[in-house]
Structure formats: C-alpha cells, structure tokens
N, C-alpha and C. Protein backbone atom coordinates (compact mmCIF):
# COMPACT_ATOMS: atom_id res chain seq x y z
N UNK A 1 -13.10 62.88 96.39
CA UNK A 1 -13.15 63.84 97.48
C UNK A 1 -14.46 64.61 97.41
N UNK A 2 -14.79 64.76 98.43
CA UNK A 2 -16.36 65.82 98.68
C UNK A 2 -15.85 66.87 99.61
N UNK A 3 -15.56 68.10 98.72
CA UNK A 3 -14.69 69.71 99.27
C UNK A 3 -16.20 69.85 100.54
N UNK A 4 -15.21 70.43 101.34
CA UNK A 4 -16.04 71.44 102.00
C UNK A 4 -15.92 72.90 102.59
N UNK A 5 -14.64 72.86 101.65
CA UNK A 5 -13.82 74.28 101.59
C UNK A 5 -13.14 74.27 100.02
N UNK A 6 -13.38 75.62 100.00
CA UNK A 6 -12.72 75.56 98.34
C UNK A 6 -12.09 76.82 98.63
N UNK A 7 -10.95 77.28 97.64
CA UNK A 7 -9.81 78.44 97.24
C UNK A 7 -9.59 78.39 95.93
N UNK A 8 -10.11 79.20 95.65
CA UNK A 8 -9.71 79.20 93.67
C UNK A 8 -9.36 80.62 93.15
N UNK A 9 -8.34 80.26 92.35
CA UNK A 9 -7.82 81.67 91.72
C UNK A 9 -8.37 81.80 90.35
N UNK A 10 -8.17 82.67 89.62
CA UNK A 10 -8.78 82.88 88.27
C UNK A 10 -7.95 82.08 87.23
N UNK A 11 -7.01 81.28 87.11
CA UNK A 11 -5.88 80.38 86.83
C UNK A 11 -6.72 79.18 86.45
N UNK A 12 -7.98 78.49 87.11
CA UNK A 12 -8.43 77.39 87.17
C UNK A 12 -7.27 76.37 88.14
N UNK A 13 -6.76 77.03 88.87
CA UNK A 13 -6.07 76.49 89.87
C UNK A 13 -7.22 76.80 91.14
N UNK A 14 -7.36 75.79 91.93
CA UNK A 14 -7.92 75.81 93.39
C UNK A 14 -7.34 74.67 94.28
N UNK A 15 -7.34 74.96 95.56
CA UNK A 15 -7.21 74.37 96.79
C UNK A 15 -8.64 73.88 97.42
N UNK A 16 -8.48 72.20 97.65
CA UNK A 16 -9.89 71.90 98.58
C UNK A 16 -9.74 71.32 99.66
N UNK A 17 -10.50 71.36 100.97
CA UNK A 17 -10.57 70.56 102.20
C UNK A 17 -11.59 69.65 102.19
N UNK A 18 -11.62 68.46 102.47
CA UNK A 18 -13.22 68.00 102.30
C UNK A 18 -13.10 66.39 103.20
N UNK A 19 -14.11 65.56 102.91
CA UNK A 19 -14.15 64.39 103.18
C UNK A 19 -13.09 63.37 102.09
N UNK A 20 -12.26 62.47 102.68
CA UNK A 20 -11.44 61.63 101.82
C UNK A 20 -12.21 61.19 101.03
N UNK A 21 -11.44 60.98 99.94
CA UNK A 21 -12.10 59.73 98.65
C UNK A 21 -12.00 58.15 99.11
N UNK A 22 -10.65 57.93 100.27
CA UNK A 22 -10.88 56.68 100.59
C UNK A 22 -12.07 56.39 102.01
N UNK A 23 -11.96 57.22 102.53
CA UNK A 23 -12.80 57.10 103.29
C UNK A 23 -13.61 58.57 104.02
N UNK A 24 -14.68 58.05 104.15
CA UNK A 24 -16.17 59.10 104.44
C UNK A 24 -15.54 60.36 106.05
N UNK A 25 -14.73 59.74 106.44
CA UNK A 25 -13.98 59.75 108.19
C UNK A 25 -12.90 60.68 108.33
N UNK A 26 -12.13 60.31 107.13
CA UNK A 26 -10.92 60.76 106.81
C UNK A 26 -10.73 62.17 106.48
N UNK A 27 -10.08 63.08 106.90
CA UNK A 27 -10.02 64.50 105.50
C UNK A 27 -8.86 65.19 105.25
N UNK A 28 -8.73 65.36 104.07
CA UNK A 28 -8.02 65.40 102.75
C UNK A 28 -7.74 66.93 102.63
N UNK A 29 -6.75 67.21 101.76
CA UNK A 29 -6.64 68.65 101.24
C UNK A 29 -5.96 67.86 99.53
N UNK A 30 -6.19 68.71 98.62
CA UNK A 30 -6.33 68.50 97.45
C UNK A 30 -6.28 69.65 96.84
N UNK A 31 -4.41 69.92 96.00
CA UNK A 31 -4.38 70.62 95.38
C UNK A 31 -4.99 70.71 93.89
N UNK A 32 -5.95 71.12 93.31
CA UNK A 32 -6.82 70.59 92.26
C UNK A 32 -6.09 71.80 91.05
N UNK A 33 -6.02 70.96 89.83
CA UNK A 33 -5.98 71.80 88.46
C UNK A 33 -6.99 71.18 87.27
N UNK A 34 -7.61 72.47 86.64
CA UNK A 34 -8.59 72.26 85.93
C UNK A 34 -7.73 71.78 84.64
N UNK A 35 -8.18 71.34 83.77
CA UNK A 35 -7.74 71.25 82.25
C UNK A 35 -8.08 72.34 81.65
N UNK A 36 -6.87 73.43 81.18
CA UNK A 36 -7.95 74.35 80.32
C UNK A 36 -8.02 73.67 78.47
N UNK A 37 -8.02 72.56 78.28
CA UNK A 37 -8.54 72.65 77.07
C UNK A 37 -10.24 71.85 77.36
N UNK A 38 -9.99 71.08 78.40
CA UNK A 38 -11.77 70.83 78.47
C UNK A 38 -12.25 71.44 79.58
N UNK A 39 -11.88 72.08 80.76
CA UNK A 39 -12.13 72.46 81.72
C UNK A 39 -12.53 71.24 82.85
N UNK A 40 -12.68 69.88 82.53
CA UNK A 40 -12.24 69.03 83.25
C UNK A 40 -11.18 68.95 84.13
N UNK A 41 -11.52 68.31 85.19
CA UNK A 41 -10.60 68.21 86.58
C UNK A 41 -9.31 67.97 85.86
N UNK A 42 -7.94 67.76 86.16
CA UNK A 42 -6.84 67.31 85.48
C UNK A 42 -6.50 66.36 86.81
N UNK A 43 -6.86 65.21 86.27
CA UNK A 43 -5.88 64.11 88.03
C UNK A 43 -4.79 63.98 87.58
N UNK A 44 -4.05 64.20 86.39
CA UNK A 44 -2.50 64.38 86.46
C UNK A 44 -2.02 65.24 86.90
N UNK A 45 -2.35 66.26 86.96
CA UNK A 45 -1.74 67.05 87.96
C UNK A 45 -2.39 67.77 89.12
N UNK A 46 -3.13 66.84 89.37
CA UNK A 46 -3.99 67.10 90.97
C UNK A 46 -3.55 66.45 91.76
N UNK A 47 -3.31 66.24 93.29
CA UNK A 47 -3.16 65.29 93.95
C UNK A 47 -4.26 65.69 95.25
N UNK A 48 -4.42 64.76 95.87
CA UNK A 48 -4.86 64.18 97.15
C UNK A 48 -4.36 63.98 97.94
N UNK A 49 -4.56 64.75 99.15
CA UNK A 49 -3.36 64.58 100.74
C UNK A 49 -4.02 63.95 102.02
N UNK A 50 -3.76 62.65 102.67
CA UNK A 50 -4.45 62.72 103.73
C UNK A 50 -3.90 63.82 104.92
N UNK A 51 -4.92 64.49 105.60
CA UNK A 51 -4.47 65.22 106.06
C UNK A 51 -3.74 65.14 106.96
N UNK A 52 -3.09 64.54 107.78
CA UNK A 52 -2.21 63.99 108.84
C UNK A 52 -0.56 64.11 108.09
N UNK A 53 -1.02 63.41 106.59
CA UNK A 53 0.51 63.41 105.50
C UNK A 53 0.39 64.91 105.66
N UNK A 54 -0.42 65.67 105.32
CA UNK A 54 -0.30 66.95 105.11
C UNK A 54 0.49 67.97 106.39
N UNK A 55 0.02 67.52 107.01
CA UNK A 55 1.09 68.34 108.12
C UNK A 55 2.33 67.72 108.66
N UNK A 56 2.24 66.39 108.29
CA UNK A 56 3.67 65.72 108.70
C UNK A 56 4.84 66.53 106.92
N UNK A 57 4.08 66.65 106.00
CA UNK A 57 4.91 67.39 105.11
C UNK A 57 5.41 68.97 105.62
N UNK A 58 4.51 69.60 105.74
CA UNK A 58 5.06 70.79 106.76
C UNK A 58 6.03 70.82 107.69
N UNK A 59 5.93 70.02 108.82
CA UNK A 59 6.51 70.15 109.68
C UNK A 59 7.96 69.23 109.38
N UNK A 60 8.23 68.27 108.84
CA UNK A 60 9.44 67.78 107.97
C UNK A 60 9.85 69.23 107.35
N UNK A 61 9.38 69.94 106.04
CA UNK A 61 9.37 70.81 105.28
C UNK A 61 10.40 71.75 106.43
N UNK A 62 9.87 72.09 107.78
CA UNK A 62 10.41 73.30 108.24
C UNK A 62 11.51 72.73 108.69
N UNK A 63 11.44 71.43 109.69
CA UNK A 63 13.00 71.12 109.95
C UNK A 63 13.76 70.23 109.72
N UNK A 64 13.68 70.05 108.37
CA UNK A 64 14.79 69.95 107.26
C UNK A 64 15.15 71.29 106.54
N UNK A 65 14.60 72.12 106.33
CA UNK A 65 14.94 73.47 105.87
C UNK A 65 14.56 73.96 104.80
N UNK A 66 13.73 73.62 104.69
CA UNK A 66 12.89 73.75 102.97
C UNK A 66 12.26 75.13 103.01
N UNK A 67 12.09 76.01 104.47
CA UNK A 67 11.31 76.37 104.30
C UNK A 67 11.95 78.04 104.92
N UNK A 68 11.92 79.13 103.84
CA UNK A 68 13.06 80.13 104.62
C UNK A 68 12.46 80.91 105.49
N UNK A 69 13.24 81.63 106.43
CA UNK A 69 12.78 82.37 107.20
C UNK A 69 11.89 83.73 106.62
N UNK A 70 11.84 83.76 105.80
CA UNK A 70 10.80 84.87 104.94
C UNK A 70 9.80 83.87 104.99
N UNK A 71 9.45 82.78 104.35
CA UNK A 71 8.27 82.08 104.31
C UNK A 71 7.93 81.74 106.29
N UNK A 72 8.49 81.23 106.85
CA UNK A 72 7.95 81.58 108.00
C UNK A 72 7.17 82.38 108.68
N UNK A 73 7.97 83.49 108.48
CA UNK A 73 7.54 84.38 109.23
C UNK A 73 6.19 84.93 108.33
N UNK A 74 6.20 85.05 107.23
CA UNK A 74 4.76 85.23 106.64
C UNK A 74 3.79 84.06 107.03
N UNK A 75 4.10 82.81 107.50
CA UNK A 75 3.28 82.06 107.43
C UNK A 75 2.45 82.22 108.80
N UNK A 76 3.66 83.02 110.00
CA UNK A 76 3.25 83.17 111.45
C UNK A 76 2.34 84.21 111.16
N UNK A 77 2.34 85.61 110.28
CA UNK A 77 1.63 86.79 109.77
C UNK A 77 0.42 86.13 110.13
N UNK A 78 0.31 84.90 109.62
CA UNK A 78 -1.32 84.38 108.99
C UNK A 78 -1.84 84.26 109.83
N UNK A 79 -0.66 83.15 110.68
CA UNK A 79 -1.25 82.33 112.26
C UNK A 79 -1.85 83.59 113.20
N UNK A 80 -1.22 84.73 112.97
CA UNK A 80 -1.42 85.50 114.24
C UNK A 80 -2.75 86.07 113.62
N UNK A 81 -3.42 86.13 112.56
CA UNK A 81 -4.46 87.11 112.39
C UNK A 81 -6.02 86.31 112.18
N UNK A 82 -5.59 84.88 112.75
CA UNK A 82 -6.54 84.13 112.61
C UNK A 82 -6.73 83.36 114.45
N UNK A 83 -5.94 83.99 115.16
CA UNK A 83 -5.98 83.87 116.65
C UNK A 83 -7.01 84.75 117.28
C-alpha cells in the first residue's frame, strides 16, 4: 500500500488510505499495527481493505445490527460536521 492519508495514535496503532498493493487504481484502507519489539510494520495483525469491501462491511455491519444506536448516532455527529 502507498498511504495517502495517515491517523496514528501514540499506541503505534494507525489507520491508512492510499493506493492498493494489488493494484496502482484501486484504494485501500489499512488498519496498520507497529511491532513494539522492533517497531516494524506487524502484517499479522494488520490488514488491507479494498475499499468497496470496506463499505460493503459497514453497511452489512448496520443492517444486521452490529452496530448500536449510540455508535450511530456518534457516527452521524461526524457526518454532520464534515457537511
């Protein structure tokens, strides 16, 4: 993946948006974890999302019910302050 958005907490946990690893076209979100004993990427517990999976997980997520009306409505909080 080549980020072109990054989110990182002080955890060595971050979130990236970028160009796919399978393809240059494609783009990805990628929950990333560092290793803290080498500070190397950890791909065991990183994954790679094409982004299309990524919102078909969401939107499954909400109606199947995974997702409570507290997390909703914080999630609309977001939607509305970025309108």
């Amino acid at each position: 993946m080549k980020p072109k958005d990054i989110f990182q907490n002080d955890s060595g946990h971050s979130i990236e948006w970028g160009e796919a690893t399978w393809d240059k076209d494609d783009f990805s979100i990628r929950n990333r974890y560092d290793n803290p004993l080498t500070g190397r990427f950890n791909k065991a517990g990183s994954s790679e999302v094409p982004w299309e999976d990524f919102k078909m997980m969401i939107k499954q997520s909400i109606l199947r019910g995974h997702l409570e009306n507290k997390d909703l409505a914080e999630i609309l909080g977001y939607i509305e302050t970025v309108q």
